[in-house]
PDB file of N, CA and C in Angstrom:
ATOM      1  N   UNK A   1     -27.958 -17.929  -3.678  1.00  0.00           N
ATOM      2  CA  UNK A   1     -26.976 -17.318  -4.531  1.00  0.00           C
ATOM      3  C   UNK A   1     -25.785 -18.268  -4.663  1.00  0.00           C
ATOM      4  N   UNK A   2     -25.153 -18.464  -5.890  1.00  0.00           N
ATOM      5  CA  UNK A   2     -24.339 -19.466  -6.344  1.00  0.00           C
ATOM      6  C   UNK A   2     -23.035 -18.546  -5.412  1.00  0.00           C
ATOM      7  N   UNK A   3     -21.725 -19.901  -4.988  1.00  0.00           N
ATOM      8  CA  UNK A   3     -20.731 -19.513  -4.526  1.00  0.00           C
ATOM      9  C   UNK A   3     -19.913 -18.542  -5.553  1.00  0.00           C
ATOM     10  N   UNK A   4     -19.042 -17.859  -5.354  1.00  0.00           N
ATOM     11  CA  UNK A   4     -18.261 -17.164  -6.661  1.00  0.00           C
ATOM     12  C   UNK A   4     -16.900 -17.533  -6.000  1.00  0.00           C
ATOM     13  N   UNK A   5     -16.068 -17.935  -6.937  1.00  0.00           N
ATOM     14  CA  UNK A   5     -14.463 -18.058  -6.530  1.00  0.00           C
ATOM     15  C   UNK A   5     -13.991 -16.997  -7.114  1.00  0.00           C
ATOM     16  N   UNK A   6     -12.669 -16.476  -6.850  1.00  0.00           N
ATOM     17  CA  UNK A   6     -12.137 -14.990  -6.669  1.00  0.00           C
ATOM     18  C   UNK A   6     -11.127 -15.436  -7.933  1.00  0.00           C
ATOM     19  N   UNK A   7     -11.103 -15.395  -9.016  1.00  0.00           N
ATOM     20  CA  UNK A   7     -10.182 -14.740  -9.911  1.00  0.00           C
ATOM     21  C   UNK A   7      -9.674 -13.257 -10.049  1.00  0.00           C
ATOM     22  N   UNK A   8      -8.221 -13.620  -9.658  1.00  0.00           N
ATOM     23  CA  UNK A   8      -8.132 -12.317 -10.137  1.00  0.00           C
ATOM     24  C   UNK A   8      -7.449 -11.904 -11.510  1.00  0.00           C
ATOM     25  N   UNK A   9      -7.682 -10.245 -11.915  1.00  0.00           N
ATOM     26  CA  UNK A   9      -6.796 -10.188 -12.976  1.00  0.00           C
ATOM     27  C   UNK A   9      -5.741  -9.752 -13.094  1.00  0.00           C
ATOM     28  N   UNK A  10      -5.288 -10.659 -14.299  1.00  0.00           N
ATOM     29  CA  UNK A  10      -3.848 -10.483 -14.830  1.00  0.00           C
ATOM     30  C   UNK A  10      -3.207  -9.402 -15.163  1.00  0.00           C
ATOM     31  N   UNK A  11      -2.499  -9.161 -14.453  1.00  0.00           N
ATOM     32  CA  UNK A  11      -1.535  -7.577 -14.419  1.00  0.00           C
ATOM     33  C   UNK A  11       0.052  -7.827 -14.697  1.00  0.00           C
ATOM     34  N   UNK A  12       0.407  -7.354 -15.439  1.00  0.00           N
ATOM     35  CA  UNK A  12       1.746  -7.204 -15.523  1.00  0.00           C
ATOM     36  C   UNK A  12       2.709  -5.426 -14.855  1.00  0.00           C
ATOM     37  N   UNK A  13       2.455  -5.677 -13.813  1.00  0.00           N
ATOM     38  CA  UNK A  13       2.870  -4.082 -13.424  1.00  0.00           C
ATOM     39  C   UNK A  13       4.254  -3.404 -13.584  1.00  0.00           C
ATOM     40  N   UNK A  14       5.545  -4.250 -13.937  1.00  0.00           N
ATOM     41  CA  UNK A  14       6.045  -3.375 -14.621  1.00  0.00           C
ATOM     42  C   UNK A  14       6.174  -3.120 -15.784  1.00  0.00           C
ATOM     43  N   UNK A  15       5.448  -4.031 -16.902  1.00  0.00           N
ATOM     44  CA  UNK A  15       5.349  -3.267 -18.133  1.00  0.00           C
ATOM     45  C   UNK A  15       4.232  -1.757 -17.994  1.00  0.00           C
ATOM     46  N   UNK A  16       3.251  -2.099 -17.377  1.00  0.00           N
ATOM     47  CA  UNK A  16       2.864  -1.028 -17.146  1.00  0.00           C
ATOM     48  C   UNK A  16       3.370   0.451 -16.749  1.00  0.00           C
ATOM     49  N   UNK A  17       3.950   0.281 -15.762  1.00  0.00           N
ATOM     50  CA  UNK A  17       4.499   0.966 -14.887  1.00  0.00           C
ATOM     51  C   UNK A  17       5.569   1.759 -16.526  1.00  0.00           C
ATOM     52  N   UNK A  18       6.543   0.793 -17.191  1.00  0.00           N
ATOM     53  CA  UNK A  18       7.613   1.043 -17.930  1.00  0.00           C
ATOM     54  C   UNK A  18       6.756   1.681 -18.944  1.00  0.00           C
ATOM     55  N   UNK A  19       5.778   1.334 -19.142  1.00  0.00           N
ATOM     56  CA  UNK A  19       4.969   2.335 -20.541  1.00  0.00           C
ATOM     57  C   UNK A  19       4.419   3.568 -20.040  1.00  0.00           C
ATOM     58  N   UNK A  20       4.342   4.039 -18.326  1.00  0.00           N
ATOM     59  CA  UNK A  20       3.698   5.000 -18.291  1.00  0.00           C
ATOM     60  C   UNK A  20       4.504   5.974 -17.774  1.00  0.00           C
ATOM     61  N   UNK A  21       6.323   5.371 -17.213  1.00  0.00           N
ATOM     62  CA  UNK A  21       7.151   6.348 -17.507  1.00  0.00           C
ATOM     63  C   UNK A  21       7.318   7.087 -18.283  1.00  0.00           C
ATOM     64  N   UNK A  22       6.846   6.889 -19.955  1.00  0.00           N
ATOM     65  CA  UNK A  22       7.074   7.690 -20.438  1.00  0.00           C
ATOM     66  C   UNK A  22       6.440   8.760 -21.205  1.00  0.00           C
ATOM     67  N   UNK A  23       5.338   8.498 -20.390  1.00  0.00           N
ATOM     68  CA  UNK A  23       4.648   9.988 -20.466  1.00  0.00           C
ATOM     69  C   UNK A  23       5.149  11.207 -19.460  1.00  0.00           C
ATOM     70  N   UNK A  24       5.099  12.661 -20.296  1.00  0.00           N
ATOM     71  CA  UNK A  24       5.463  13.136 -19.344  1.00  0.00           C
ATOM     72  C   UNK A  24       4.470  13.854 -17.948  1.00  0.00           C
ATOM     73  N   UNK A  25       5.992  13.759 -17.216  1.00  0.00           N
ATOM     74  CA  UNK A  25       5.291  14.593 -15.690  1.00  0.00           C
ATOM     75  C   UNK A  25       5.152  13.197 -14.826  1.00  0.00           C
ATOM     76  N   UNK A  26       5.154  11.840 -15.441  1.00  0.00           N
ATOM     77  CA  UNK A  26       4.773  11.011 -14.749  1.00  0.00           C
ATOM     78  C   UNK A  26       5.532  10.690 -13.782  1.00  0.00           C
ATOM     79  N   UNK A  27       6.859  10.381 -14.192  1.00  0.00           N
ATOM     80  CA  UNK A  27       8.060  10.217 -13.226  1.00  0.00           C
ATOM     81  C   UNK A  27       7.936  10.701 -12.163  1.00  0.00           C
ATOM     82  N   UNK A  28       8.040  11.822 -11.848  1.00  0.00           N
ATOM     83  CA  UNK A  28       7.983  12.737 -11.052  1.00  0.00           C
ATOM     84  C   UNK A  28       6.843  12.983  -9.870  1.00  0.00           C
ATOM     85  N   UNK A  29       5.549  12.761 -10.690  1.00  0.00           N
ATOM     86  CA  UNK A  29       4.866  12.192  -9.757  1.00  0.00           C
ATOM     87  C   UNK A  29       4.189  11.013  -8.827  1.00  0.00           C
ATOM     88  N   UNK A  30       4.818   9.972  -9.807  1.00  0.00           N
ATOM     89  CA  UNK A  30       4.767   8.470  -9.154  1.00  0.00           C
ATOM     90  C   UNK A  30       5.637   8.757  -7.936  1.00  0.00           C
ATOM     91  N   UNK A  31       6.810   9.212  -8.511  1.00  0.00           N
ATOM     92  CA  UNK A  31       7.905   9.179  -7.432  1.00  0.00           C
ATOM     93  C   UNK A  31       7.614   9.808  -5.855  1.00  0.00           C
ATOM     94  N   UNK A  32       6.948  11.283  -6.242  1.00  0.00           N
ATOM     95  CA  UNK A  32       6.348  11.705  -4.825  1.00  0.00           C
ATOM     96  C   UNK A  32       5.285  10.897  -3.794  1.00  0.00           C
ATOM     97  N   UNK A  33       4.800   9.801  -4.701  1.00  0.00           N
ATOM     98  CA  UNK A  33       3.696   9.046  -4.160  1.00  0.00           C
ATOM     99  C   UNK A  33       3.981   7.514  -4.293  1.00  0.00           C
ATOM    100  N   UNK A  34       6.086   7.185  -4.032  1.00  0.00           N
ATOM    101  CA  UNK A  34       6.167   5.660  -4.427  1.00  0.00           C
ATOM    102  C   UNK A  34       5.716   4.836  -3.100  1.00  0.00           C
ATOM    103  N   UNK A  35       6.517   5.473  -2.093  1.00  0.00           N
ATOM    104  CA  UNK A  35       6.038   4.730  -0.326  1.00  0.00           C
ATOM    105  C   UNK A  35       4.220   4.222  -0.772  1.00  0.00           C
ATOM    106  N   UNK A  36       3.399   4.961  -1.004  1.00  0.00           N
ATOM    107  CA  UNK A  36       2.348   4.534  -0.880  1.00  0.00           C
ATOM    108  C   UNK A  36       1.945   4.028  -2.151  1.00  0.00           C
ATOM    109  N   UNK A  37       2.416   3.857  -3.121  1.00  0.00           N
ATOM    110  CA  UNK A  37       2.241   2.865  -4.797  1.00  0.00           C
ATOM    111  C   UNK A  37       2.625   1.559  -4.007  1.00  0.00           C
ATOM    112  N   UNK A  38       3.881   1.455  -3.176  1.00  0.00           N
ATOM    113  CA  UNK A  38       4.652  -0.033  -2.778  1.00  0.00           C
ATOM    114  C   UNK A  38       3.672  -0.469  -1.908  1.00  0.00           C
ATOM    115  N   UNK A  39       2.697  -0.036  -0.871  1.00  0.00           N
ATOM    116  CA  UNK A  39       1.703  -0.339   0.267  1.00  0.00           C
ATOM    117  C   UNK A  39       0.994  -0.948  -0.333  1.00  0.00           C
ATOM    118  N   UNK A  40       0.275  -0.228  -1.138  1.00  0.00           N
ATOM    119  CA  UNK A  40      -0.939  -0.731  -1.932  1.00  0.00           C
ATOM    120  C   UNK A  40      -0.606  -2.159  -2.793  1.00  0.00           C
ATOM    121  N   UNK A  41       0.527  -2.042  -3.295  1.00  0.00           N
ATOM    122  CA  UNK A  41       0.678  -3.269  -3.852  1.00  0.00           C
ATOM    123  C   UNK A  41       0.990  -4.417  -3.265  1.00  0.00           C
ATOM    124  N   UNK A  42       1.613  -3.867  -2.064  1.00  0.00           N
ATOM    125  CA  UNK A  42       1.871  -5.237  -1.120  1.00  0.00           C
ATOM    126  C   UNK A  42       0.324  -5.641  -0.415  1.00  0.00           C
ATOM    127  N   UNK A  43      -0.486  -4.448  -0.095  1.00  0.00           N
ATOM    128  CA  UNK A  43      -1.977  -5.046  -0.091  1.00  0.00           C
ATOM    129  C   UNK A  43      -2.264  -5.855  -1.181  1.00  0.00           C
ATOM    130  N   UNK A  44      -2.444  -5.586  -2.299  1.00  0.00           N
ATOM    131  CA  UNK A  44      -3.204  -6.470  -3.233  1.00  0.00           C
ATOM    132  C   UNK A  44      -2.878  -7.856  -3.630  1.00  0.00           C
ATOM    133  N   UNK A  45      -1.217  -7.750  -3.265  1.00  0.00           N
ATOM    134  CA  UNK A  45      -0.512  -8.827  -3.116  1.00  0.00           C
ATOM    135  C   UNK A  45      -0.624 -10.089  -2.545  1.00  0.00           C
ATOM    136  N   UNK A  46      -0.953  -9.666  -0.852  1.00  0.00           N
ATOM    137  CA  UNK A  46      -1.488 -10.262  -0.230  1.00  0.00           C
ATOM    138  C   UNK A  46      -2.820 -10.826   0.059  1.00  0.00           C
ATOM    139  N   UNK A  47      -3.806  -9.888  -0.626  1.00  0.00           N
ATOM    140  CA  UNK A  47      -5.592 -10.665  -0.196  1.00  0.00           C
ATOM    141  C   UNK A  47      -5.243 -11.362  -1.927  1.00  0.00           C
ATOM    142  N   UNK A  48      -4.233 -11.318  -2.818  1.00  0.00           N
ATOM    143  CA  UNK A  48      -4.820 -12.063  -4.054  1.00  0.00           C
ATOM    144  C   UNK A  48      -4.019 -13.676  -3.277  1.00  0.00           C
ATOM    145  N   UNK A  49      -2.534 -13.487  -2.492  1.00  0.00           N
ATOM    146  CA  UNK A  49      -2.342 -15.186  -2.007  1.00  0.00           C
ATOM    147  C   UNK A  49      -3.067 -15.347  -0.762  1.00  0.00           C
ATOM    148  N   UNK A  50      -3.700 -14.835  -0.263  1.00  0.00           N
ATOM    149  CA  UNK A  50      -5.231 -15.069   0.660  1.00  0.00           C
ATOM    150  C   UNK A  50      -5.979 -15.870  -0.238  1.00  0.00           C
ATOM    151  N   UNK A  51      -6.513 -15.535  -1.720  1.00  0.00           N
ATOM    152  CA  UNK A  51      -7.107 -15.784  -2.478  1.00  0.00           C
ATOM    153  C   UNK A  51      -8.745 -15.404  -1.832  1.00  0.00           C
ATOM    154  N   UNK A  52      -8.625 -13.855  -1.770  1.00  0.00           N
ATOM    155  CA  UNK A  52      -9.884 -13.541  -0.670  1.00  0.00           C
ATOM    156  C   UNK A  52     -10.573 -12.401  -1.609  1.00  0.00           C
ATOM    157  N   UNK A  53     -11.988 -11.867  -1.870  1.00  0.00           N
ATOM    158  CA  UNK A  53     -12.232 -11.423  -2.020  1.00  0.00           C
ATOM    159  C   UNK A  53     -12.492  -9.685  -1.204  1.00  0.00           C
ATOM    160  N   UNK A  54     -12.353  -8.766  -1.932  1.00  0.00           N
ATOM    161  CA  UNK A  54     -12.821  -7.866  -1.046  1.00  0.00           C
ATOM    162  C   UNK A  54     -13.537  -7.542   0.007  1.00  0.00           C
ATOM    163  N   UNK A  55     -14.825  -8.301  -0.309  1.00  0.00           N
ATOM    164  CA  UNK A  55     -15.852  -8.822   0.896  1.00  0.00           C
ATOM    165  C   UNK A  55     -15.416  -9.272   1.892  1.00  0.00           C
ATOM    166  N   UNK A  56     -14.814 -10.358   1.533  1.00  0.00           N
ATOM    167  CA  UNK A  56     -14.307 -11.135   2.454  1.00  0.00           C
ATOM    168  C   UNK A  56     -13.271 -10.630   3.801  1.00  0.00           C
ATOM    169  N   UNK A  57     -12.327  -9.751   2.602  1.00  0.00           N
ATOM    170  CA  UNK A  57     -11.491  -9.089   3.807  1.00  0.00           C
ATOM    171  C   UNK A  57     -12.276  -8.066   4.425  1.00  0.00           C
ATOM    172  N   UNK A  58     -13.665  -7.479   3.765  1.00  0.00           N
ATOM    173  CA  UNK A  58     -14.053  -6.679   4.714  1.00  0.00           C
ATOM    174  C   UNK A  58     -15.196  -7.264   5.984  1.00  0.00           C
ATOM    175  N   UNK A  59     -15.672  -8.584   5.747  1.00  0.00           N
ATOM    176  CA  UNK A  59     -15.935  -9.092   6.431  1.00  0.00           C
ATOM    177  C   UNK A  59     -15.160  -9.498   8.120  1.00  0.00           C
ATOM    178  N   UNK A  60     -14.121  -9.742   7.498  1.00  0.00           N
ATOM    179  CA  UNK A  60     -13.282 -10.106   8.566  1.00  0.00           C
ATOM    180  C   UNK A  60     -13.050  -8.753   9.292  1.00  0.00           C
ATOM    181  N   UNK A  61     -12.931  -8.018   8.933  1.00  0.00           N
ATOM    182  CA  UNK A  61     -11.969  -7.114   9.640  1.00  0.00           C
ATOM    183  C   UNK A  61     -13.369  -6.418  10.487  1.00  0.00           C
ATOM    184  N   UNK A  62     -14.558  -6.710   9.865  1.00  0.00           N
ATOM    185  CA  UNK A  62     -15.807  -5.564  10.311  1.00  0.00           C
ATOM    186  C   UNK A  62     -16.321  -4.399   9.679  1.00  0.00           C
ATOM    187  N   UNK A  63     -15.555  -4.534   8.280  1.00  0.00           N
ATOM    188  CA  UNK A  63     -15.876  -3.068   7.801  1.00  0.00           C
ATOM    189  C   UNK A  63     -16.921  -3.371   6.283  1.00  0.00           C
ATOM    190  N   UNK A  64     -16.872  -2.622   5.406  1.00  0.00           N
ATOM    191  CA  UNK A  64     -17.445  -2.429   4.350  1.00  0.00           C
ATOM    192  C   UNK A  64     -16.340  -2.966   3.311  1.00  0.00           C
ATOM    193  N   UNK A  65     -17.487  -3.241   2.254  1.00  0.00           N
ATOM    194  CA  UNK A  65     -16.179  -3.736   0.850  1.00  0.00           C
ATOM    195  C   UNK A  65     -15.830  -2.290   0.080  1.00  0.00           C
ATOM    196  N   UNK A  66     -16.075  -1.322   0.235  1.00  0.00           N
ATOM    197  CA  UNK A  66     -15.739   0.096  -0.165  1.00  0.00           C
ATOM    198  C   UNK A  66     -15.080   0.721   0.468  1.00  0.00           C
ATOM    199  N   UNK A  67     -14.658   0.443   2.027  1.00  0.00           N
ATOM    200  CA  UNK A  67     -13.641   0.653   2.936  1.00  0.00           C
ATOM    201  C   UNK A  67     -12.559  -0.168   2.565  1.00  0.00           C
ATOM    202  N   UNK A  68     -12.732  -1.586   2.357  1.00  0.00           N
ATOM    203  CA  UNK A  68     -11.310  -2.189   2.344  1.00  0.00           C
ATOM    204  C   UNK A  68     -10.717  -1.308   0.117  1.00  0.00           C
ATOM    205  N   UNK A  69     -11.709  -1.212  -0.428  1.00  0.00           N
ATOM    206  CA  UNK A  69     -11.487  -0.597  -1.618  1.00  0.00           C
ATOM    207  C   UNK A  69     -10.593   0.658  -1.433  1.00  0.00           C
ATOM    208  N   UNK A  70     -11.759   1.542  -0.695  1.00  0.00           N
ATOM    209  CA  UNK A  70     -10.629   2.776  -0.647  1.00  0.00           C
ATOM    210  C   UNK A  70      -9.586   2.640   0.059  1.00  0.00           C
ATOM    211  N   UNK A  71      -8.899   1.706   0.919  1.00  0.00           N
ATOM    212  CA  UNK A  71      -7.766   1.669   2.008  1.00  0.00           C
ATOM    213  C   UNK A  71      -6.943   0.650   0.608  1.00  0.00           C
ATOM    214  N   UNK A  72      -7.273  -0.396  -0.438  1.00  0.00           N
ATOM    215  CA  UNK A  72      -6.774  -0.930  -1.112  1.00  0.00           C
ATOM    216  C   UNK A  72      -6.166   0.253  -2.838  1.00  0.00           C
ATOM    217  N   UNK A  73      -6.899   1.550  -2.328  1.00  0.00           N
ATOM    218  CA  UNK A  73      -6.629   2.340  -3.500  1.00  0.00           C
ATOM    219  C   UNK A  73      -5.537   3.886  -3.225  1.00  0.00           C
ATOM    220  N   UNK A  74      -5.157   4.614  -3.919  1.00  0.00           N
ATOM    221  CA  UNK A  74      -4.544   5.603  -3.431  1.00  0.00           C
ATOM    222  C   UNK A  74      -5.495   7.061  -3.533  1.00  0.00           C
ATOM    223  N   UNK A  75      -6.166   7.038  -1.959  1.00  0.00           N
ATOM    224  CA  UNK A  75      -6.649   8.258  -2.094  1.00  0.00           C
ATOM    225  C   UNK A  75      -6.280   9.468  -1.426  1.00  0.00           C
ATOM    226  N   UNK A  76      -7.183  10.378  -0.690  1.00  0.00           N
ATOM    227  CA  UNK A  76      -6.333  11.117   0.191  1.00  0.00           C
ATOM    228  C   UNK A  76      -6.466  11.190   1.741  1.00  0.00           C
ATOM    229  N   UNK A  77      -6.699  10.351   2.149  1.00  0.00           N
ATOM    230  CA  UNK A  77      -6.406   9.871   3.229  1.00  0.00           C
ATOM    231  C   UNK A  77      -5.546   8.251   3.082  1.00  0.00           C
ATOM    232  N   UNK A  78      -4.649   8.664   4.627  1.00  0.00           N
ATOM    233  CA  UNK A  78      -3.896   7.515   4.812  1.00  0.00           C
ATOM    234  C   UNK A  78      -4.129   6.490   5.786  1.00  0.00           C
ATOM    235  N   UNK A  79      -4.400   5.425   5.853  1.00  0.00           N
ATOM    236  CA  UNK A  79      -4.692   4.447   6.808  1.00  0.00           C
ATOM    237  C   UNK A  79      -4.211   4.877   7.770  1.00  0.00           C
ATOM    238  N   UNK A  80      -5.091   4.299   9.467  1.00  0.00           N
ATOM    239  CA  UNK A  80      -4.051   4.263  10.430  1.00  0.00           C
ATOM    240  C   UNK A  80      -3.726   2.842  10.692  1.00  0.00           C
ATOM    241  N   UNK A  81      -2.245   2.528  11.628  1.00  0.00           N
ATOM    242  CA  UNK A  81      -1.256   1.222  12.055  1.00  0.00           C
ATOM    243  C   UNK A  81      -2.319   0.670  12.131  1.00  0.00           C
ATOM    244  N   UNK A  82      -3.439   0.861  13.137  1.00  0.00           N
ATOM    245  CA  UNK A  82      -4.537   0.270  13.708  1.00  0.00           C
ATOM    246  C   UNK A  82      -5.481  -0.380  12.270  1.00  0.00           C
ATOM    247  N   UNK A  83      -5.948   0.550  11.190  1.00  0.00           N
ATOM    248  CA  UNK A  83      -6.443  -0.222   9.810  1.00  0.00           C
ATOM    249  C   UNK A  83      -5.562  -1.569   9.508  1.00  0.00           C
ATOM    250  N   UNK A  84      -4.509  -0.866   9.356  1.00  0.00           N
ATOM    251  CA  UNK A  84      -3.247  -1.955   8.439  1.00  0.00           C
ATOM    252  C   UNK A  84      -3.032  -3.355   9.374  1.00  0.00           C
ATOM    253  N   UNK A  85      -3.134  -3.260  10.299  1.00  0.00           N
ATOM    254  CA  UNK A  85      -3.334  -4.443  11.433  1.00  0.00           C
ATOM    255  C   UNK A  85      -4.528  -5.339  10.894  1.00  0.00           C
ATOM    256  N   UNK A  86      -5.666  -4.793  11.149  1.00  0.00           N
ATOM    257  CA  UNK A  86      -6.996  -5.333  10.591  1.00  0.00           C
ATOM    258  C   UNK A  86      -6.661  -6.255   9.518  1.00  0.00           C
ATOM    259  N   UNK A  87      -6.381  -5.322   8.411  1.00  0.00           N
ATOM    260  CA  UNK A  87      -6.498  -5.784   7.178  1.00  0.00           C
ATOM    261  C   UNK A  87      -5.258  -6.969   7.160  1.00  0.00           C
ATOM    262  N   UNK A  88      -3.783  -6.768   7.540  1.00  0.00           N
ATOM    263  CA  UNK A  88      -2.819  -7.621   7.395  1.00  0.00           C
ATOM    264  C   UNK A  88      -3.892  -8.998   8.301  1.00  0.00           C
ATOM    265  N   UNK A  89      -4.409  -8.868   8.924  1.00  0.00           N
ATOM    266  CA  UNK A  89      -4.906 -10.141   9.774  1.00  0.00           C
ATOM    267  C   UNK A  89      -5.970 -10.703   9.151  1.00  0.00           C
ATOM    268  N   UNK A  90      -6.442  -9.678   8.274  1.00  0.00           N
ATOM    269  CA  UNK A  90      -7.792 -10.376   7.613  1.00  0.00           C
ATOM    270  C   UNK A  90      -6.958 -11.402   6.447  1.00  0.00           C
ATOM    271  N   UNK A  91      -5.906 -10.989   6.145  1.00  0.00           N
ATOM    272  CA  UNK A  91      -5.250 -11.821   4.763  1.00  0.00           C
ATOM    273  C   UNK A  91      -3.949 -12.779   5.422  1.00  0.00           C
ATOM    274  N   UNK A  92      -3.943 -13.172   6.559  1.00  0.00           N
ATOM    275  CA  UNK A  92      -3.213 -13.670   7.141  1.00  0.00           C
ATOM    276  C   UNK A  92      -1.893 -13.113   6.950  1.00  0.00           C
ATOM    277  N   UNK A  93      -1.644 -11.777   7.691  1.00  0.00           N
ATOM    278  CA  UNK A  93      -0.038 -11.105   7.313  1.00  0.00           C
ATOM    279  C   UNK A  93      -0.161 -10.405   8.514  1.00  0.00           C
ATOM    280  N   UNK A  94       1.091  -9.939   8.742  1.00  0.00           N
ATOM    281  CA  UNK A  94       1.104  -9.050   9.961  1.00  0.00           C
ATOM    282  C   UNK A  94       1.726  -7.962   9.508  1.00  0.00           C
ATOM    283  N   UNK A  95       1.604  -6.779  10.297  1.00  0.00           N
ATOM    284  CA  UNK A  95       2.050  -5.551   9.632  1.00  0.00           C
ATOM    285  C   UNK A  95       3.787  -5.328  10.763  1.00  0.00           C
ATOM    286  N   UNK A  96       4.219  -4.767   9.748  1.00  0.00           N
ATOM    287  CA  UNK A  96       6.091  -4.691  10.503  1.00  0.00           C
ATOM    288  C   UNK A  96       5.937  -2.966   9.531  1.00  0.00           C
ATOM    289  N   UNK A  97       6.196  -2.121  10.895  1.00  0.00           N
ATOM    290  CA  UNK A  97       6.838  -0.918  10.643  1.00  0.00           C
ATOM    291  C   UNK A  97       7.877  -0.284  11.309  1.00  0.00           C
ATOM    292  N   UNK A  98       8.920  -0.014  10.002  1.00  0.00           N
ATOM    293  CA  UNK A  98      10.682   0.155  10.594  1.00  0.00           C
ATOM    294  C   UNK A  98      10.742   1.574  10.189  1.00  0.00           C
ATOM    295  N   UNK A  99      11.549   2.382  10.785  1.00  0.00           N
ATOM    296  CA  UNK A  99      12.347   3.559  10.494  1.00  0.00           C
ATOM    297  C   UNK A  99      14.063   2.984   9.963  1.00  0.00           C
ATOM    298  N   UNK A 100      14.296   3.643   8.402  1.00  0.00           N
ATOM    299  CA  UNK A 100      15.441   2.777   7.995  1.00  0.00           C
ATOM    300  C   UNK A 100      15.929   4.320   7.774  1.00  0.00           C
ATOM    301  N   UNK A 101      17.444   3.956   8.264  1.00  0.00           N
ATOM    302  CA  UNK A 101      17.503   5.583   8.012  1.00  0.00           C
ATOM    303  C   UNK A 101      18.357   5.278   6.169  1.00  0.00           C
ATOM    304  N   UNK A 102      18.172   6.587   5.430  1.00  0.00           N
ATOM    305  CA  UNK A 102      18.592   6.764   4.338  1.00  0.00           C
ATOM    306  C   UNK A 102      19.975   6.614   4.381  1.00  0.00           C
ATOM    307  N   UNK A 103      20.827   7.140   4.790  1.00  0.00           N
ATOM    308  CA  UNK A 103      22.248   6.925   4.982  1.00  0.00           C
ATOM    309  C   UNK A 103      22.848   6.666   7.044  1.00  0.00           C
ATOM    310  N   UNK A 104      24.060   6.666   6.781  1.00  0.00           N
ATOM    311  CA  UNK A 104      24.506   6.978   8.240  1.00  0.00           C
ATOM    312  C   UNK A 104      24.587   8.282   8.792  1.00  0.00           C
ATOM    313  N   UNK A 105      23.605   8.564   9.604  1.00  0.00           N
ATOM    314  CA  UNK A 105      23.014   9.977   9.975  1.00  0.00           C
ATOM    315  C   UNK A 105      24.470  10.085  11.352  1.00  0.00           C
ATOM    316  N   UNK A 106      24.965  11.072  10.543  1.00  0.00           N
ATOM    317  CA  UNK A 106      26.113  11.596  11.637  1.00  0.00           C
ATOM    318  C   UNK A 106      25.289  13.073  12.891  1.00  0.00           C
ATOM    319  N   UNK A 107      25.732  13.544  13.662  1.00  0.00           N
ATOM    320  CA  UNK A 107      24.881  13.890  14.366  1.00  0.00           C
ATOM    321  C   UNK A 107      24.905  15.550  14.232  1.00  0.00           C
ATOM    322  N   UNK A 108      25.822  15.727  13.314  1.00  0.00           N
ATOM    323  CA  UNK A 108      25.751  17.297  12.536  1.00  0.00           C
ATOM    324  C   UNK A 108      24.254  16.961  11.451  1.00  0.00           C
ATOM    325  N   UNK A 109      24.625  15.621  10.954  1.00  0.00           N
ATOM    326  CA  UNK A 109      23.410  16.133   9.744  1.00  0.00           C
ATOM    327  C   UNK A 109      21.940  15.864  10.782  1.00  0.00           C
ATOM    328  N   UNK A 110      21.898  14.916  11.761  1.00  0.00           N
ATOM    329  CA  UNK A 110      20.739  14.775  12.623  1.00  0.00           C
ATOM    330  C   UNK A 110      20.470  16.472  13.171  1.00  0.00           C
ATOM    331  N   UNK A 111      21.336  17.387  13.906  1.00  0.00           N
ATOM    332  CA  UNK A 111      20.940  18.700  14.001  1.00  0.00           C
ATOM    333  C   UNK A 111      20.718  19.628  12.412  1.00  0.00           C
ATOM    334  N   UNK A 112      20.945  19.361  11.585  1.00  0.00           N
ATOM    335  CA  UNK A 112      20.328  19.884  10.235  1.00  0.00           C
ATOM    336  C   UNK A 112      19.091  19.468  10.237  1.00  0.00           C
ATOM    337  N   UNK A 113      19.005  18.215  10.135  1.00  0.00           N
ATOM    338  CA  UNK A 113      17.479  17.656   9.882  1.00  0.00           C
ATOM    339  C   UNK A 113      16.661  18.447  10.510  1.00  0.00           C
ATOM    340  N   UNK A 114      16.928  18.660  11.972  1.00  0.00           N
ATOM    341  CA  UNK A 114      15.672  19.628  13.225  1.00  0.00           C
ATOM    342  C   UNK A 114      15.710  20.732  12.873  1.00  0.00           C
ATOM    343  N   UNK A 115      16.986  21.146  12.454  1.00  0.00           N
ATOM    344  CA  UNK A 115      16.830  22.659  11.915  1.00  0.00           C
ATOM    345  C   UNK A 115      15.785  23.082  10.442  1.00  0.00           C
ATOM    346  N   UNK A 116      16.132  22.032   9.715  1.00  0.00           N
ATOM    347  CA  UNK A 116      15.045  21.977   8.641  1.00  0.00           C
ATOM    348  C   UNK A 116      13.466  21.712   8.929  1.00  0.00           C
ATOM    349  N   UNK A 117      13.237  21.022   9.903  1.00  0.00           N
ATOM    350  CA  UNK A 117      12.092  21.061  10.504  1.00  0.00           C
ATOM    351  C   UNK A 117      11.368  22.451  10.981  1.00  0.00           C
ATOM    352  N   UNK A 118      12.046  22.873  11.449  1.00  0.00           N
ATOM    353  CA  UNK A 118      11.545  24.292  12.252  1.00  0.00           C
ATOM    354  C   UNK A 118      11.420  25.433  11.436  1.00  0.00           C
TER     355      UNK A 118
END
């Protein structure tokens, strides 16, 4: 079987993105699902300057090319640290996860927060 080199395709994602704001309902629901729109793209980001094929990263890591697909797509399940490790290592990246807080959490609104929890 002949070698295949990995082209990938040409995406322009925020024109995209800017043409599909304006349909409606969209806003709204990109937005509930941006944390994991930004993951995914920083995946694809990375195995395209890997310059690696799907295979490939699923090779490395041990898994299937329909595993690294669905962990490269938004479905309904969420990776675990332990996946995202794999995969950042299969594309030469390492995974960094921070808690940033949204503002300066004073310690009235930190006892709101628990109270909203419960």
């Amino acid at each position: 079987m002949a070698e295949q080199s990995y082209r990938p395709v040409a995406h322009d994602h925020d024109e995209f993105l800017a043409r599909a704001m304006k349909r409606k309902g969209f806003a709204e629901a990109y937005a509930e699902r941006a944390d994991e729109y930004k993951l995914v793209r920083e995946l694809l980001a990375a195995r395209a300057q890997a310059g690696l094929t799907q295979e490939q990263v699923a090779a490395c890591m041990g898994t299937t090319k329909s595993a690294v697909s669905r962990l490269e797509g938004l479905g309904k399940h969420s990776p675990s640290v332990e996946t995202l490790k794999k995969y950042a290592r299969a594309v030469g990246c390492e995974v960094e996860v921070r808690l940033v807080p949204s503002s300066r959490p004073t310690r009235a609104s930190t006892r709101q927060s628990l109270r909203d929890c419960g």
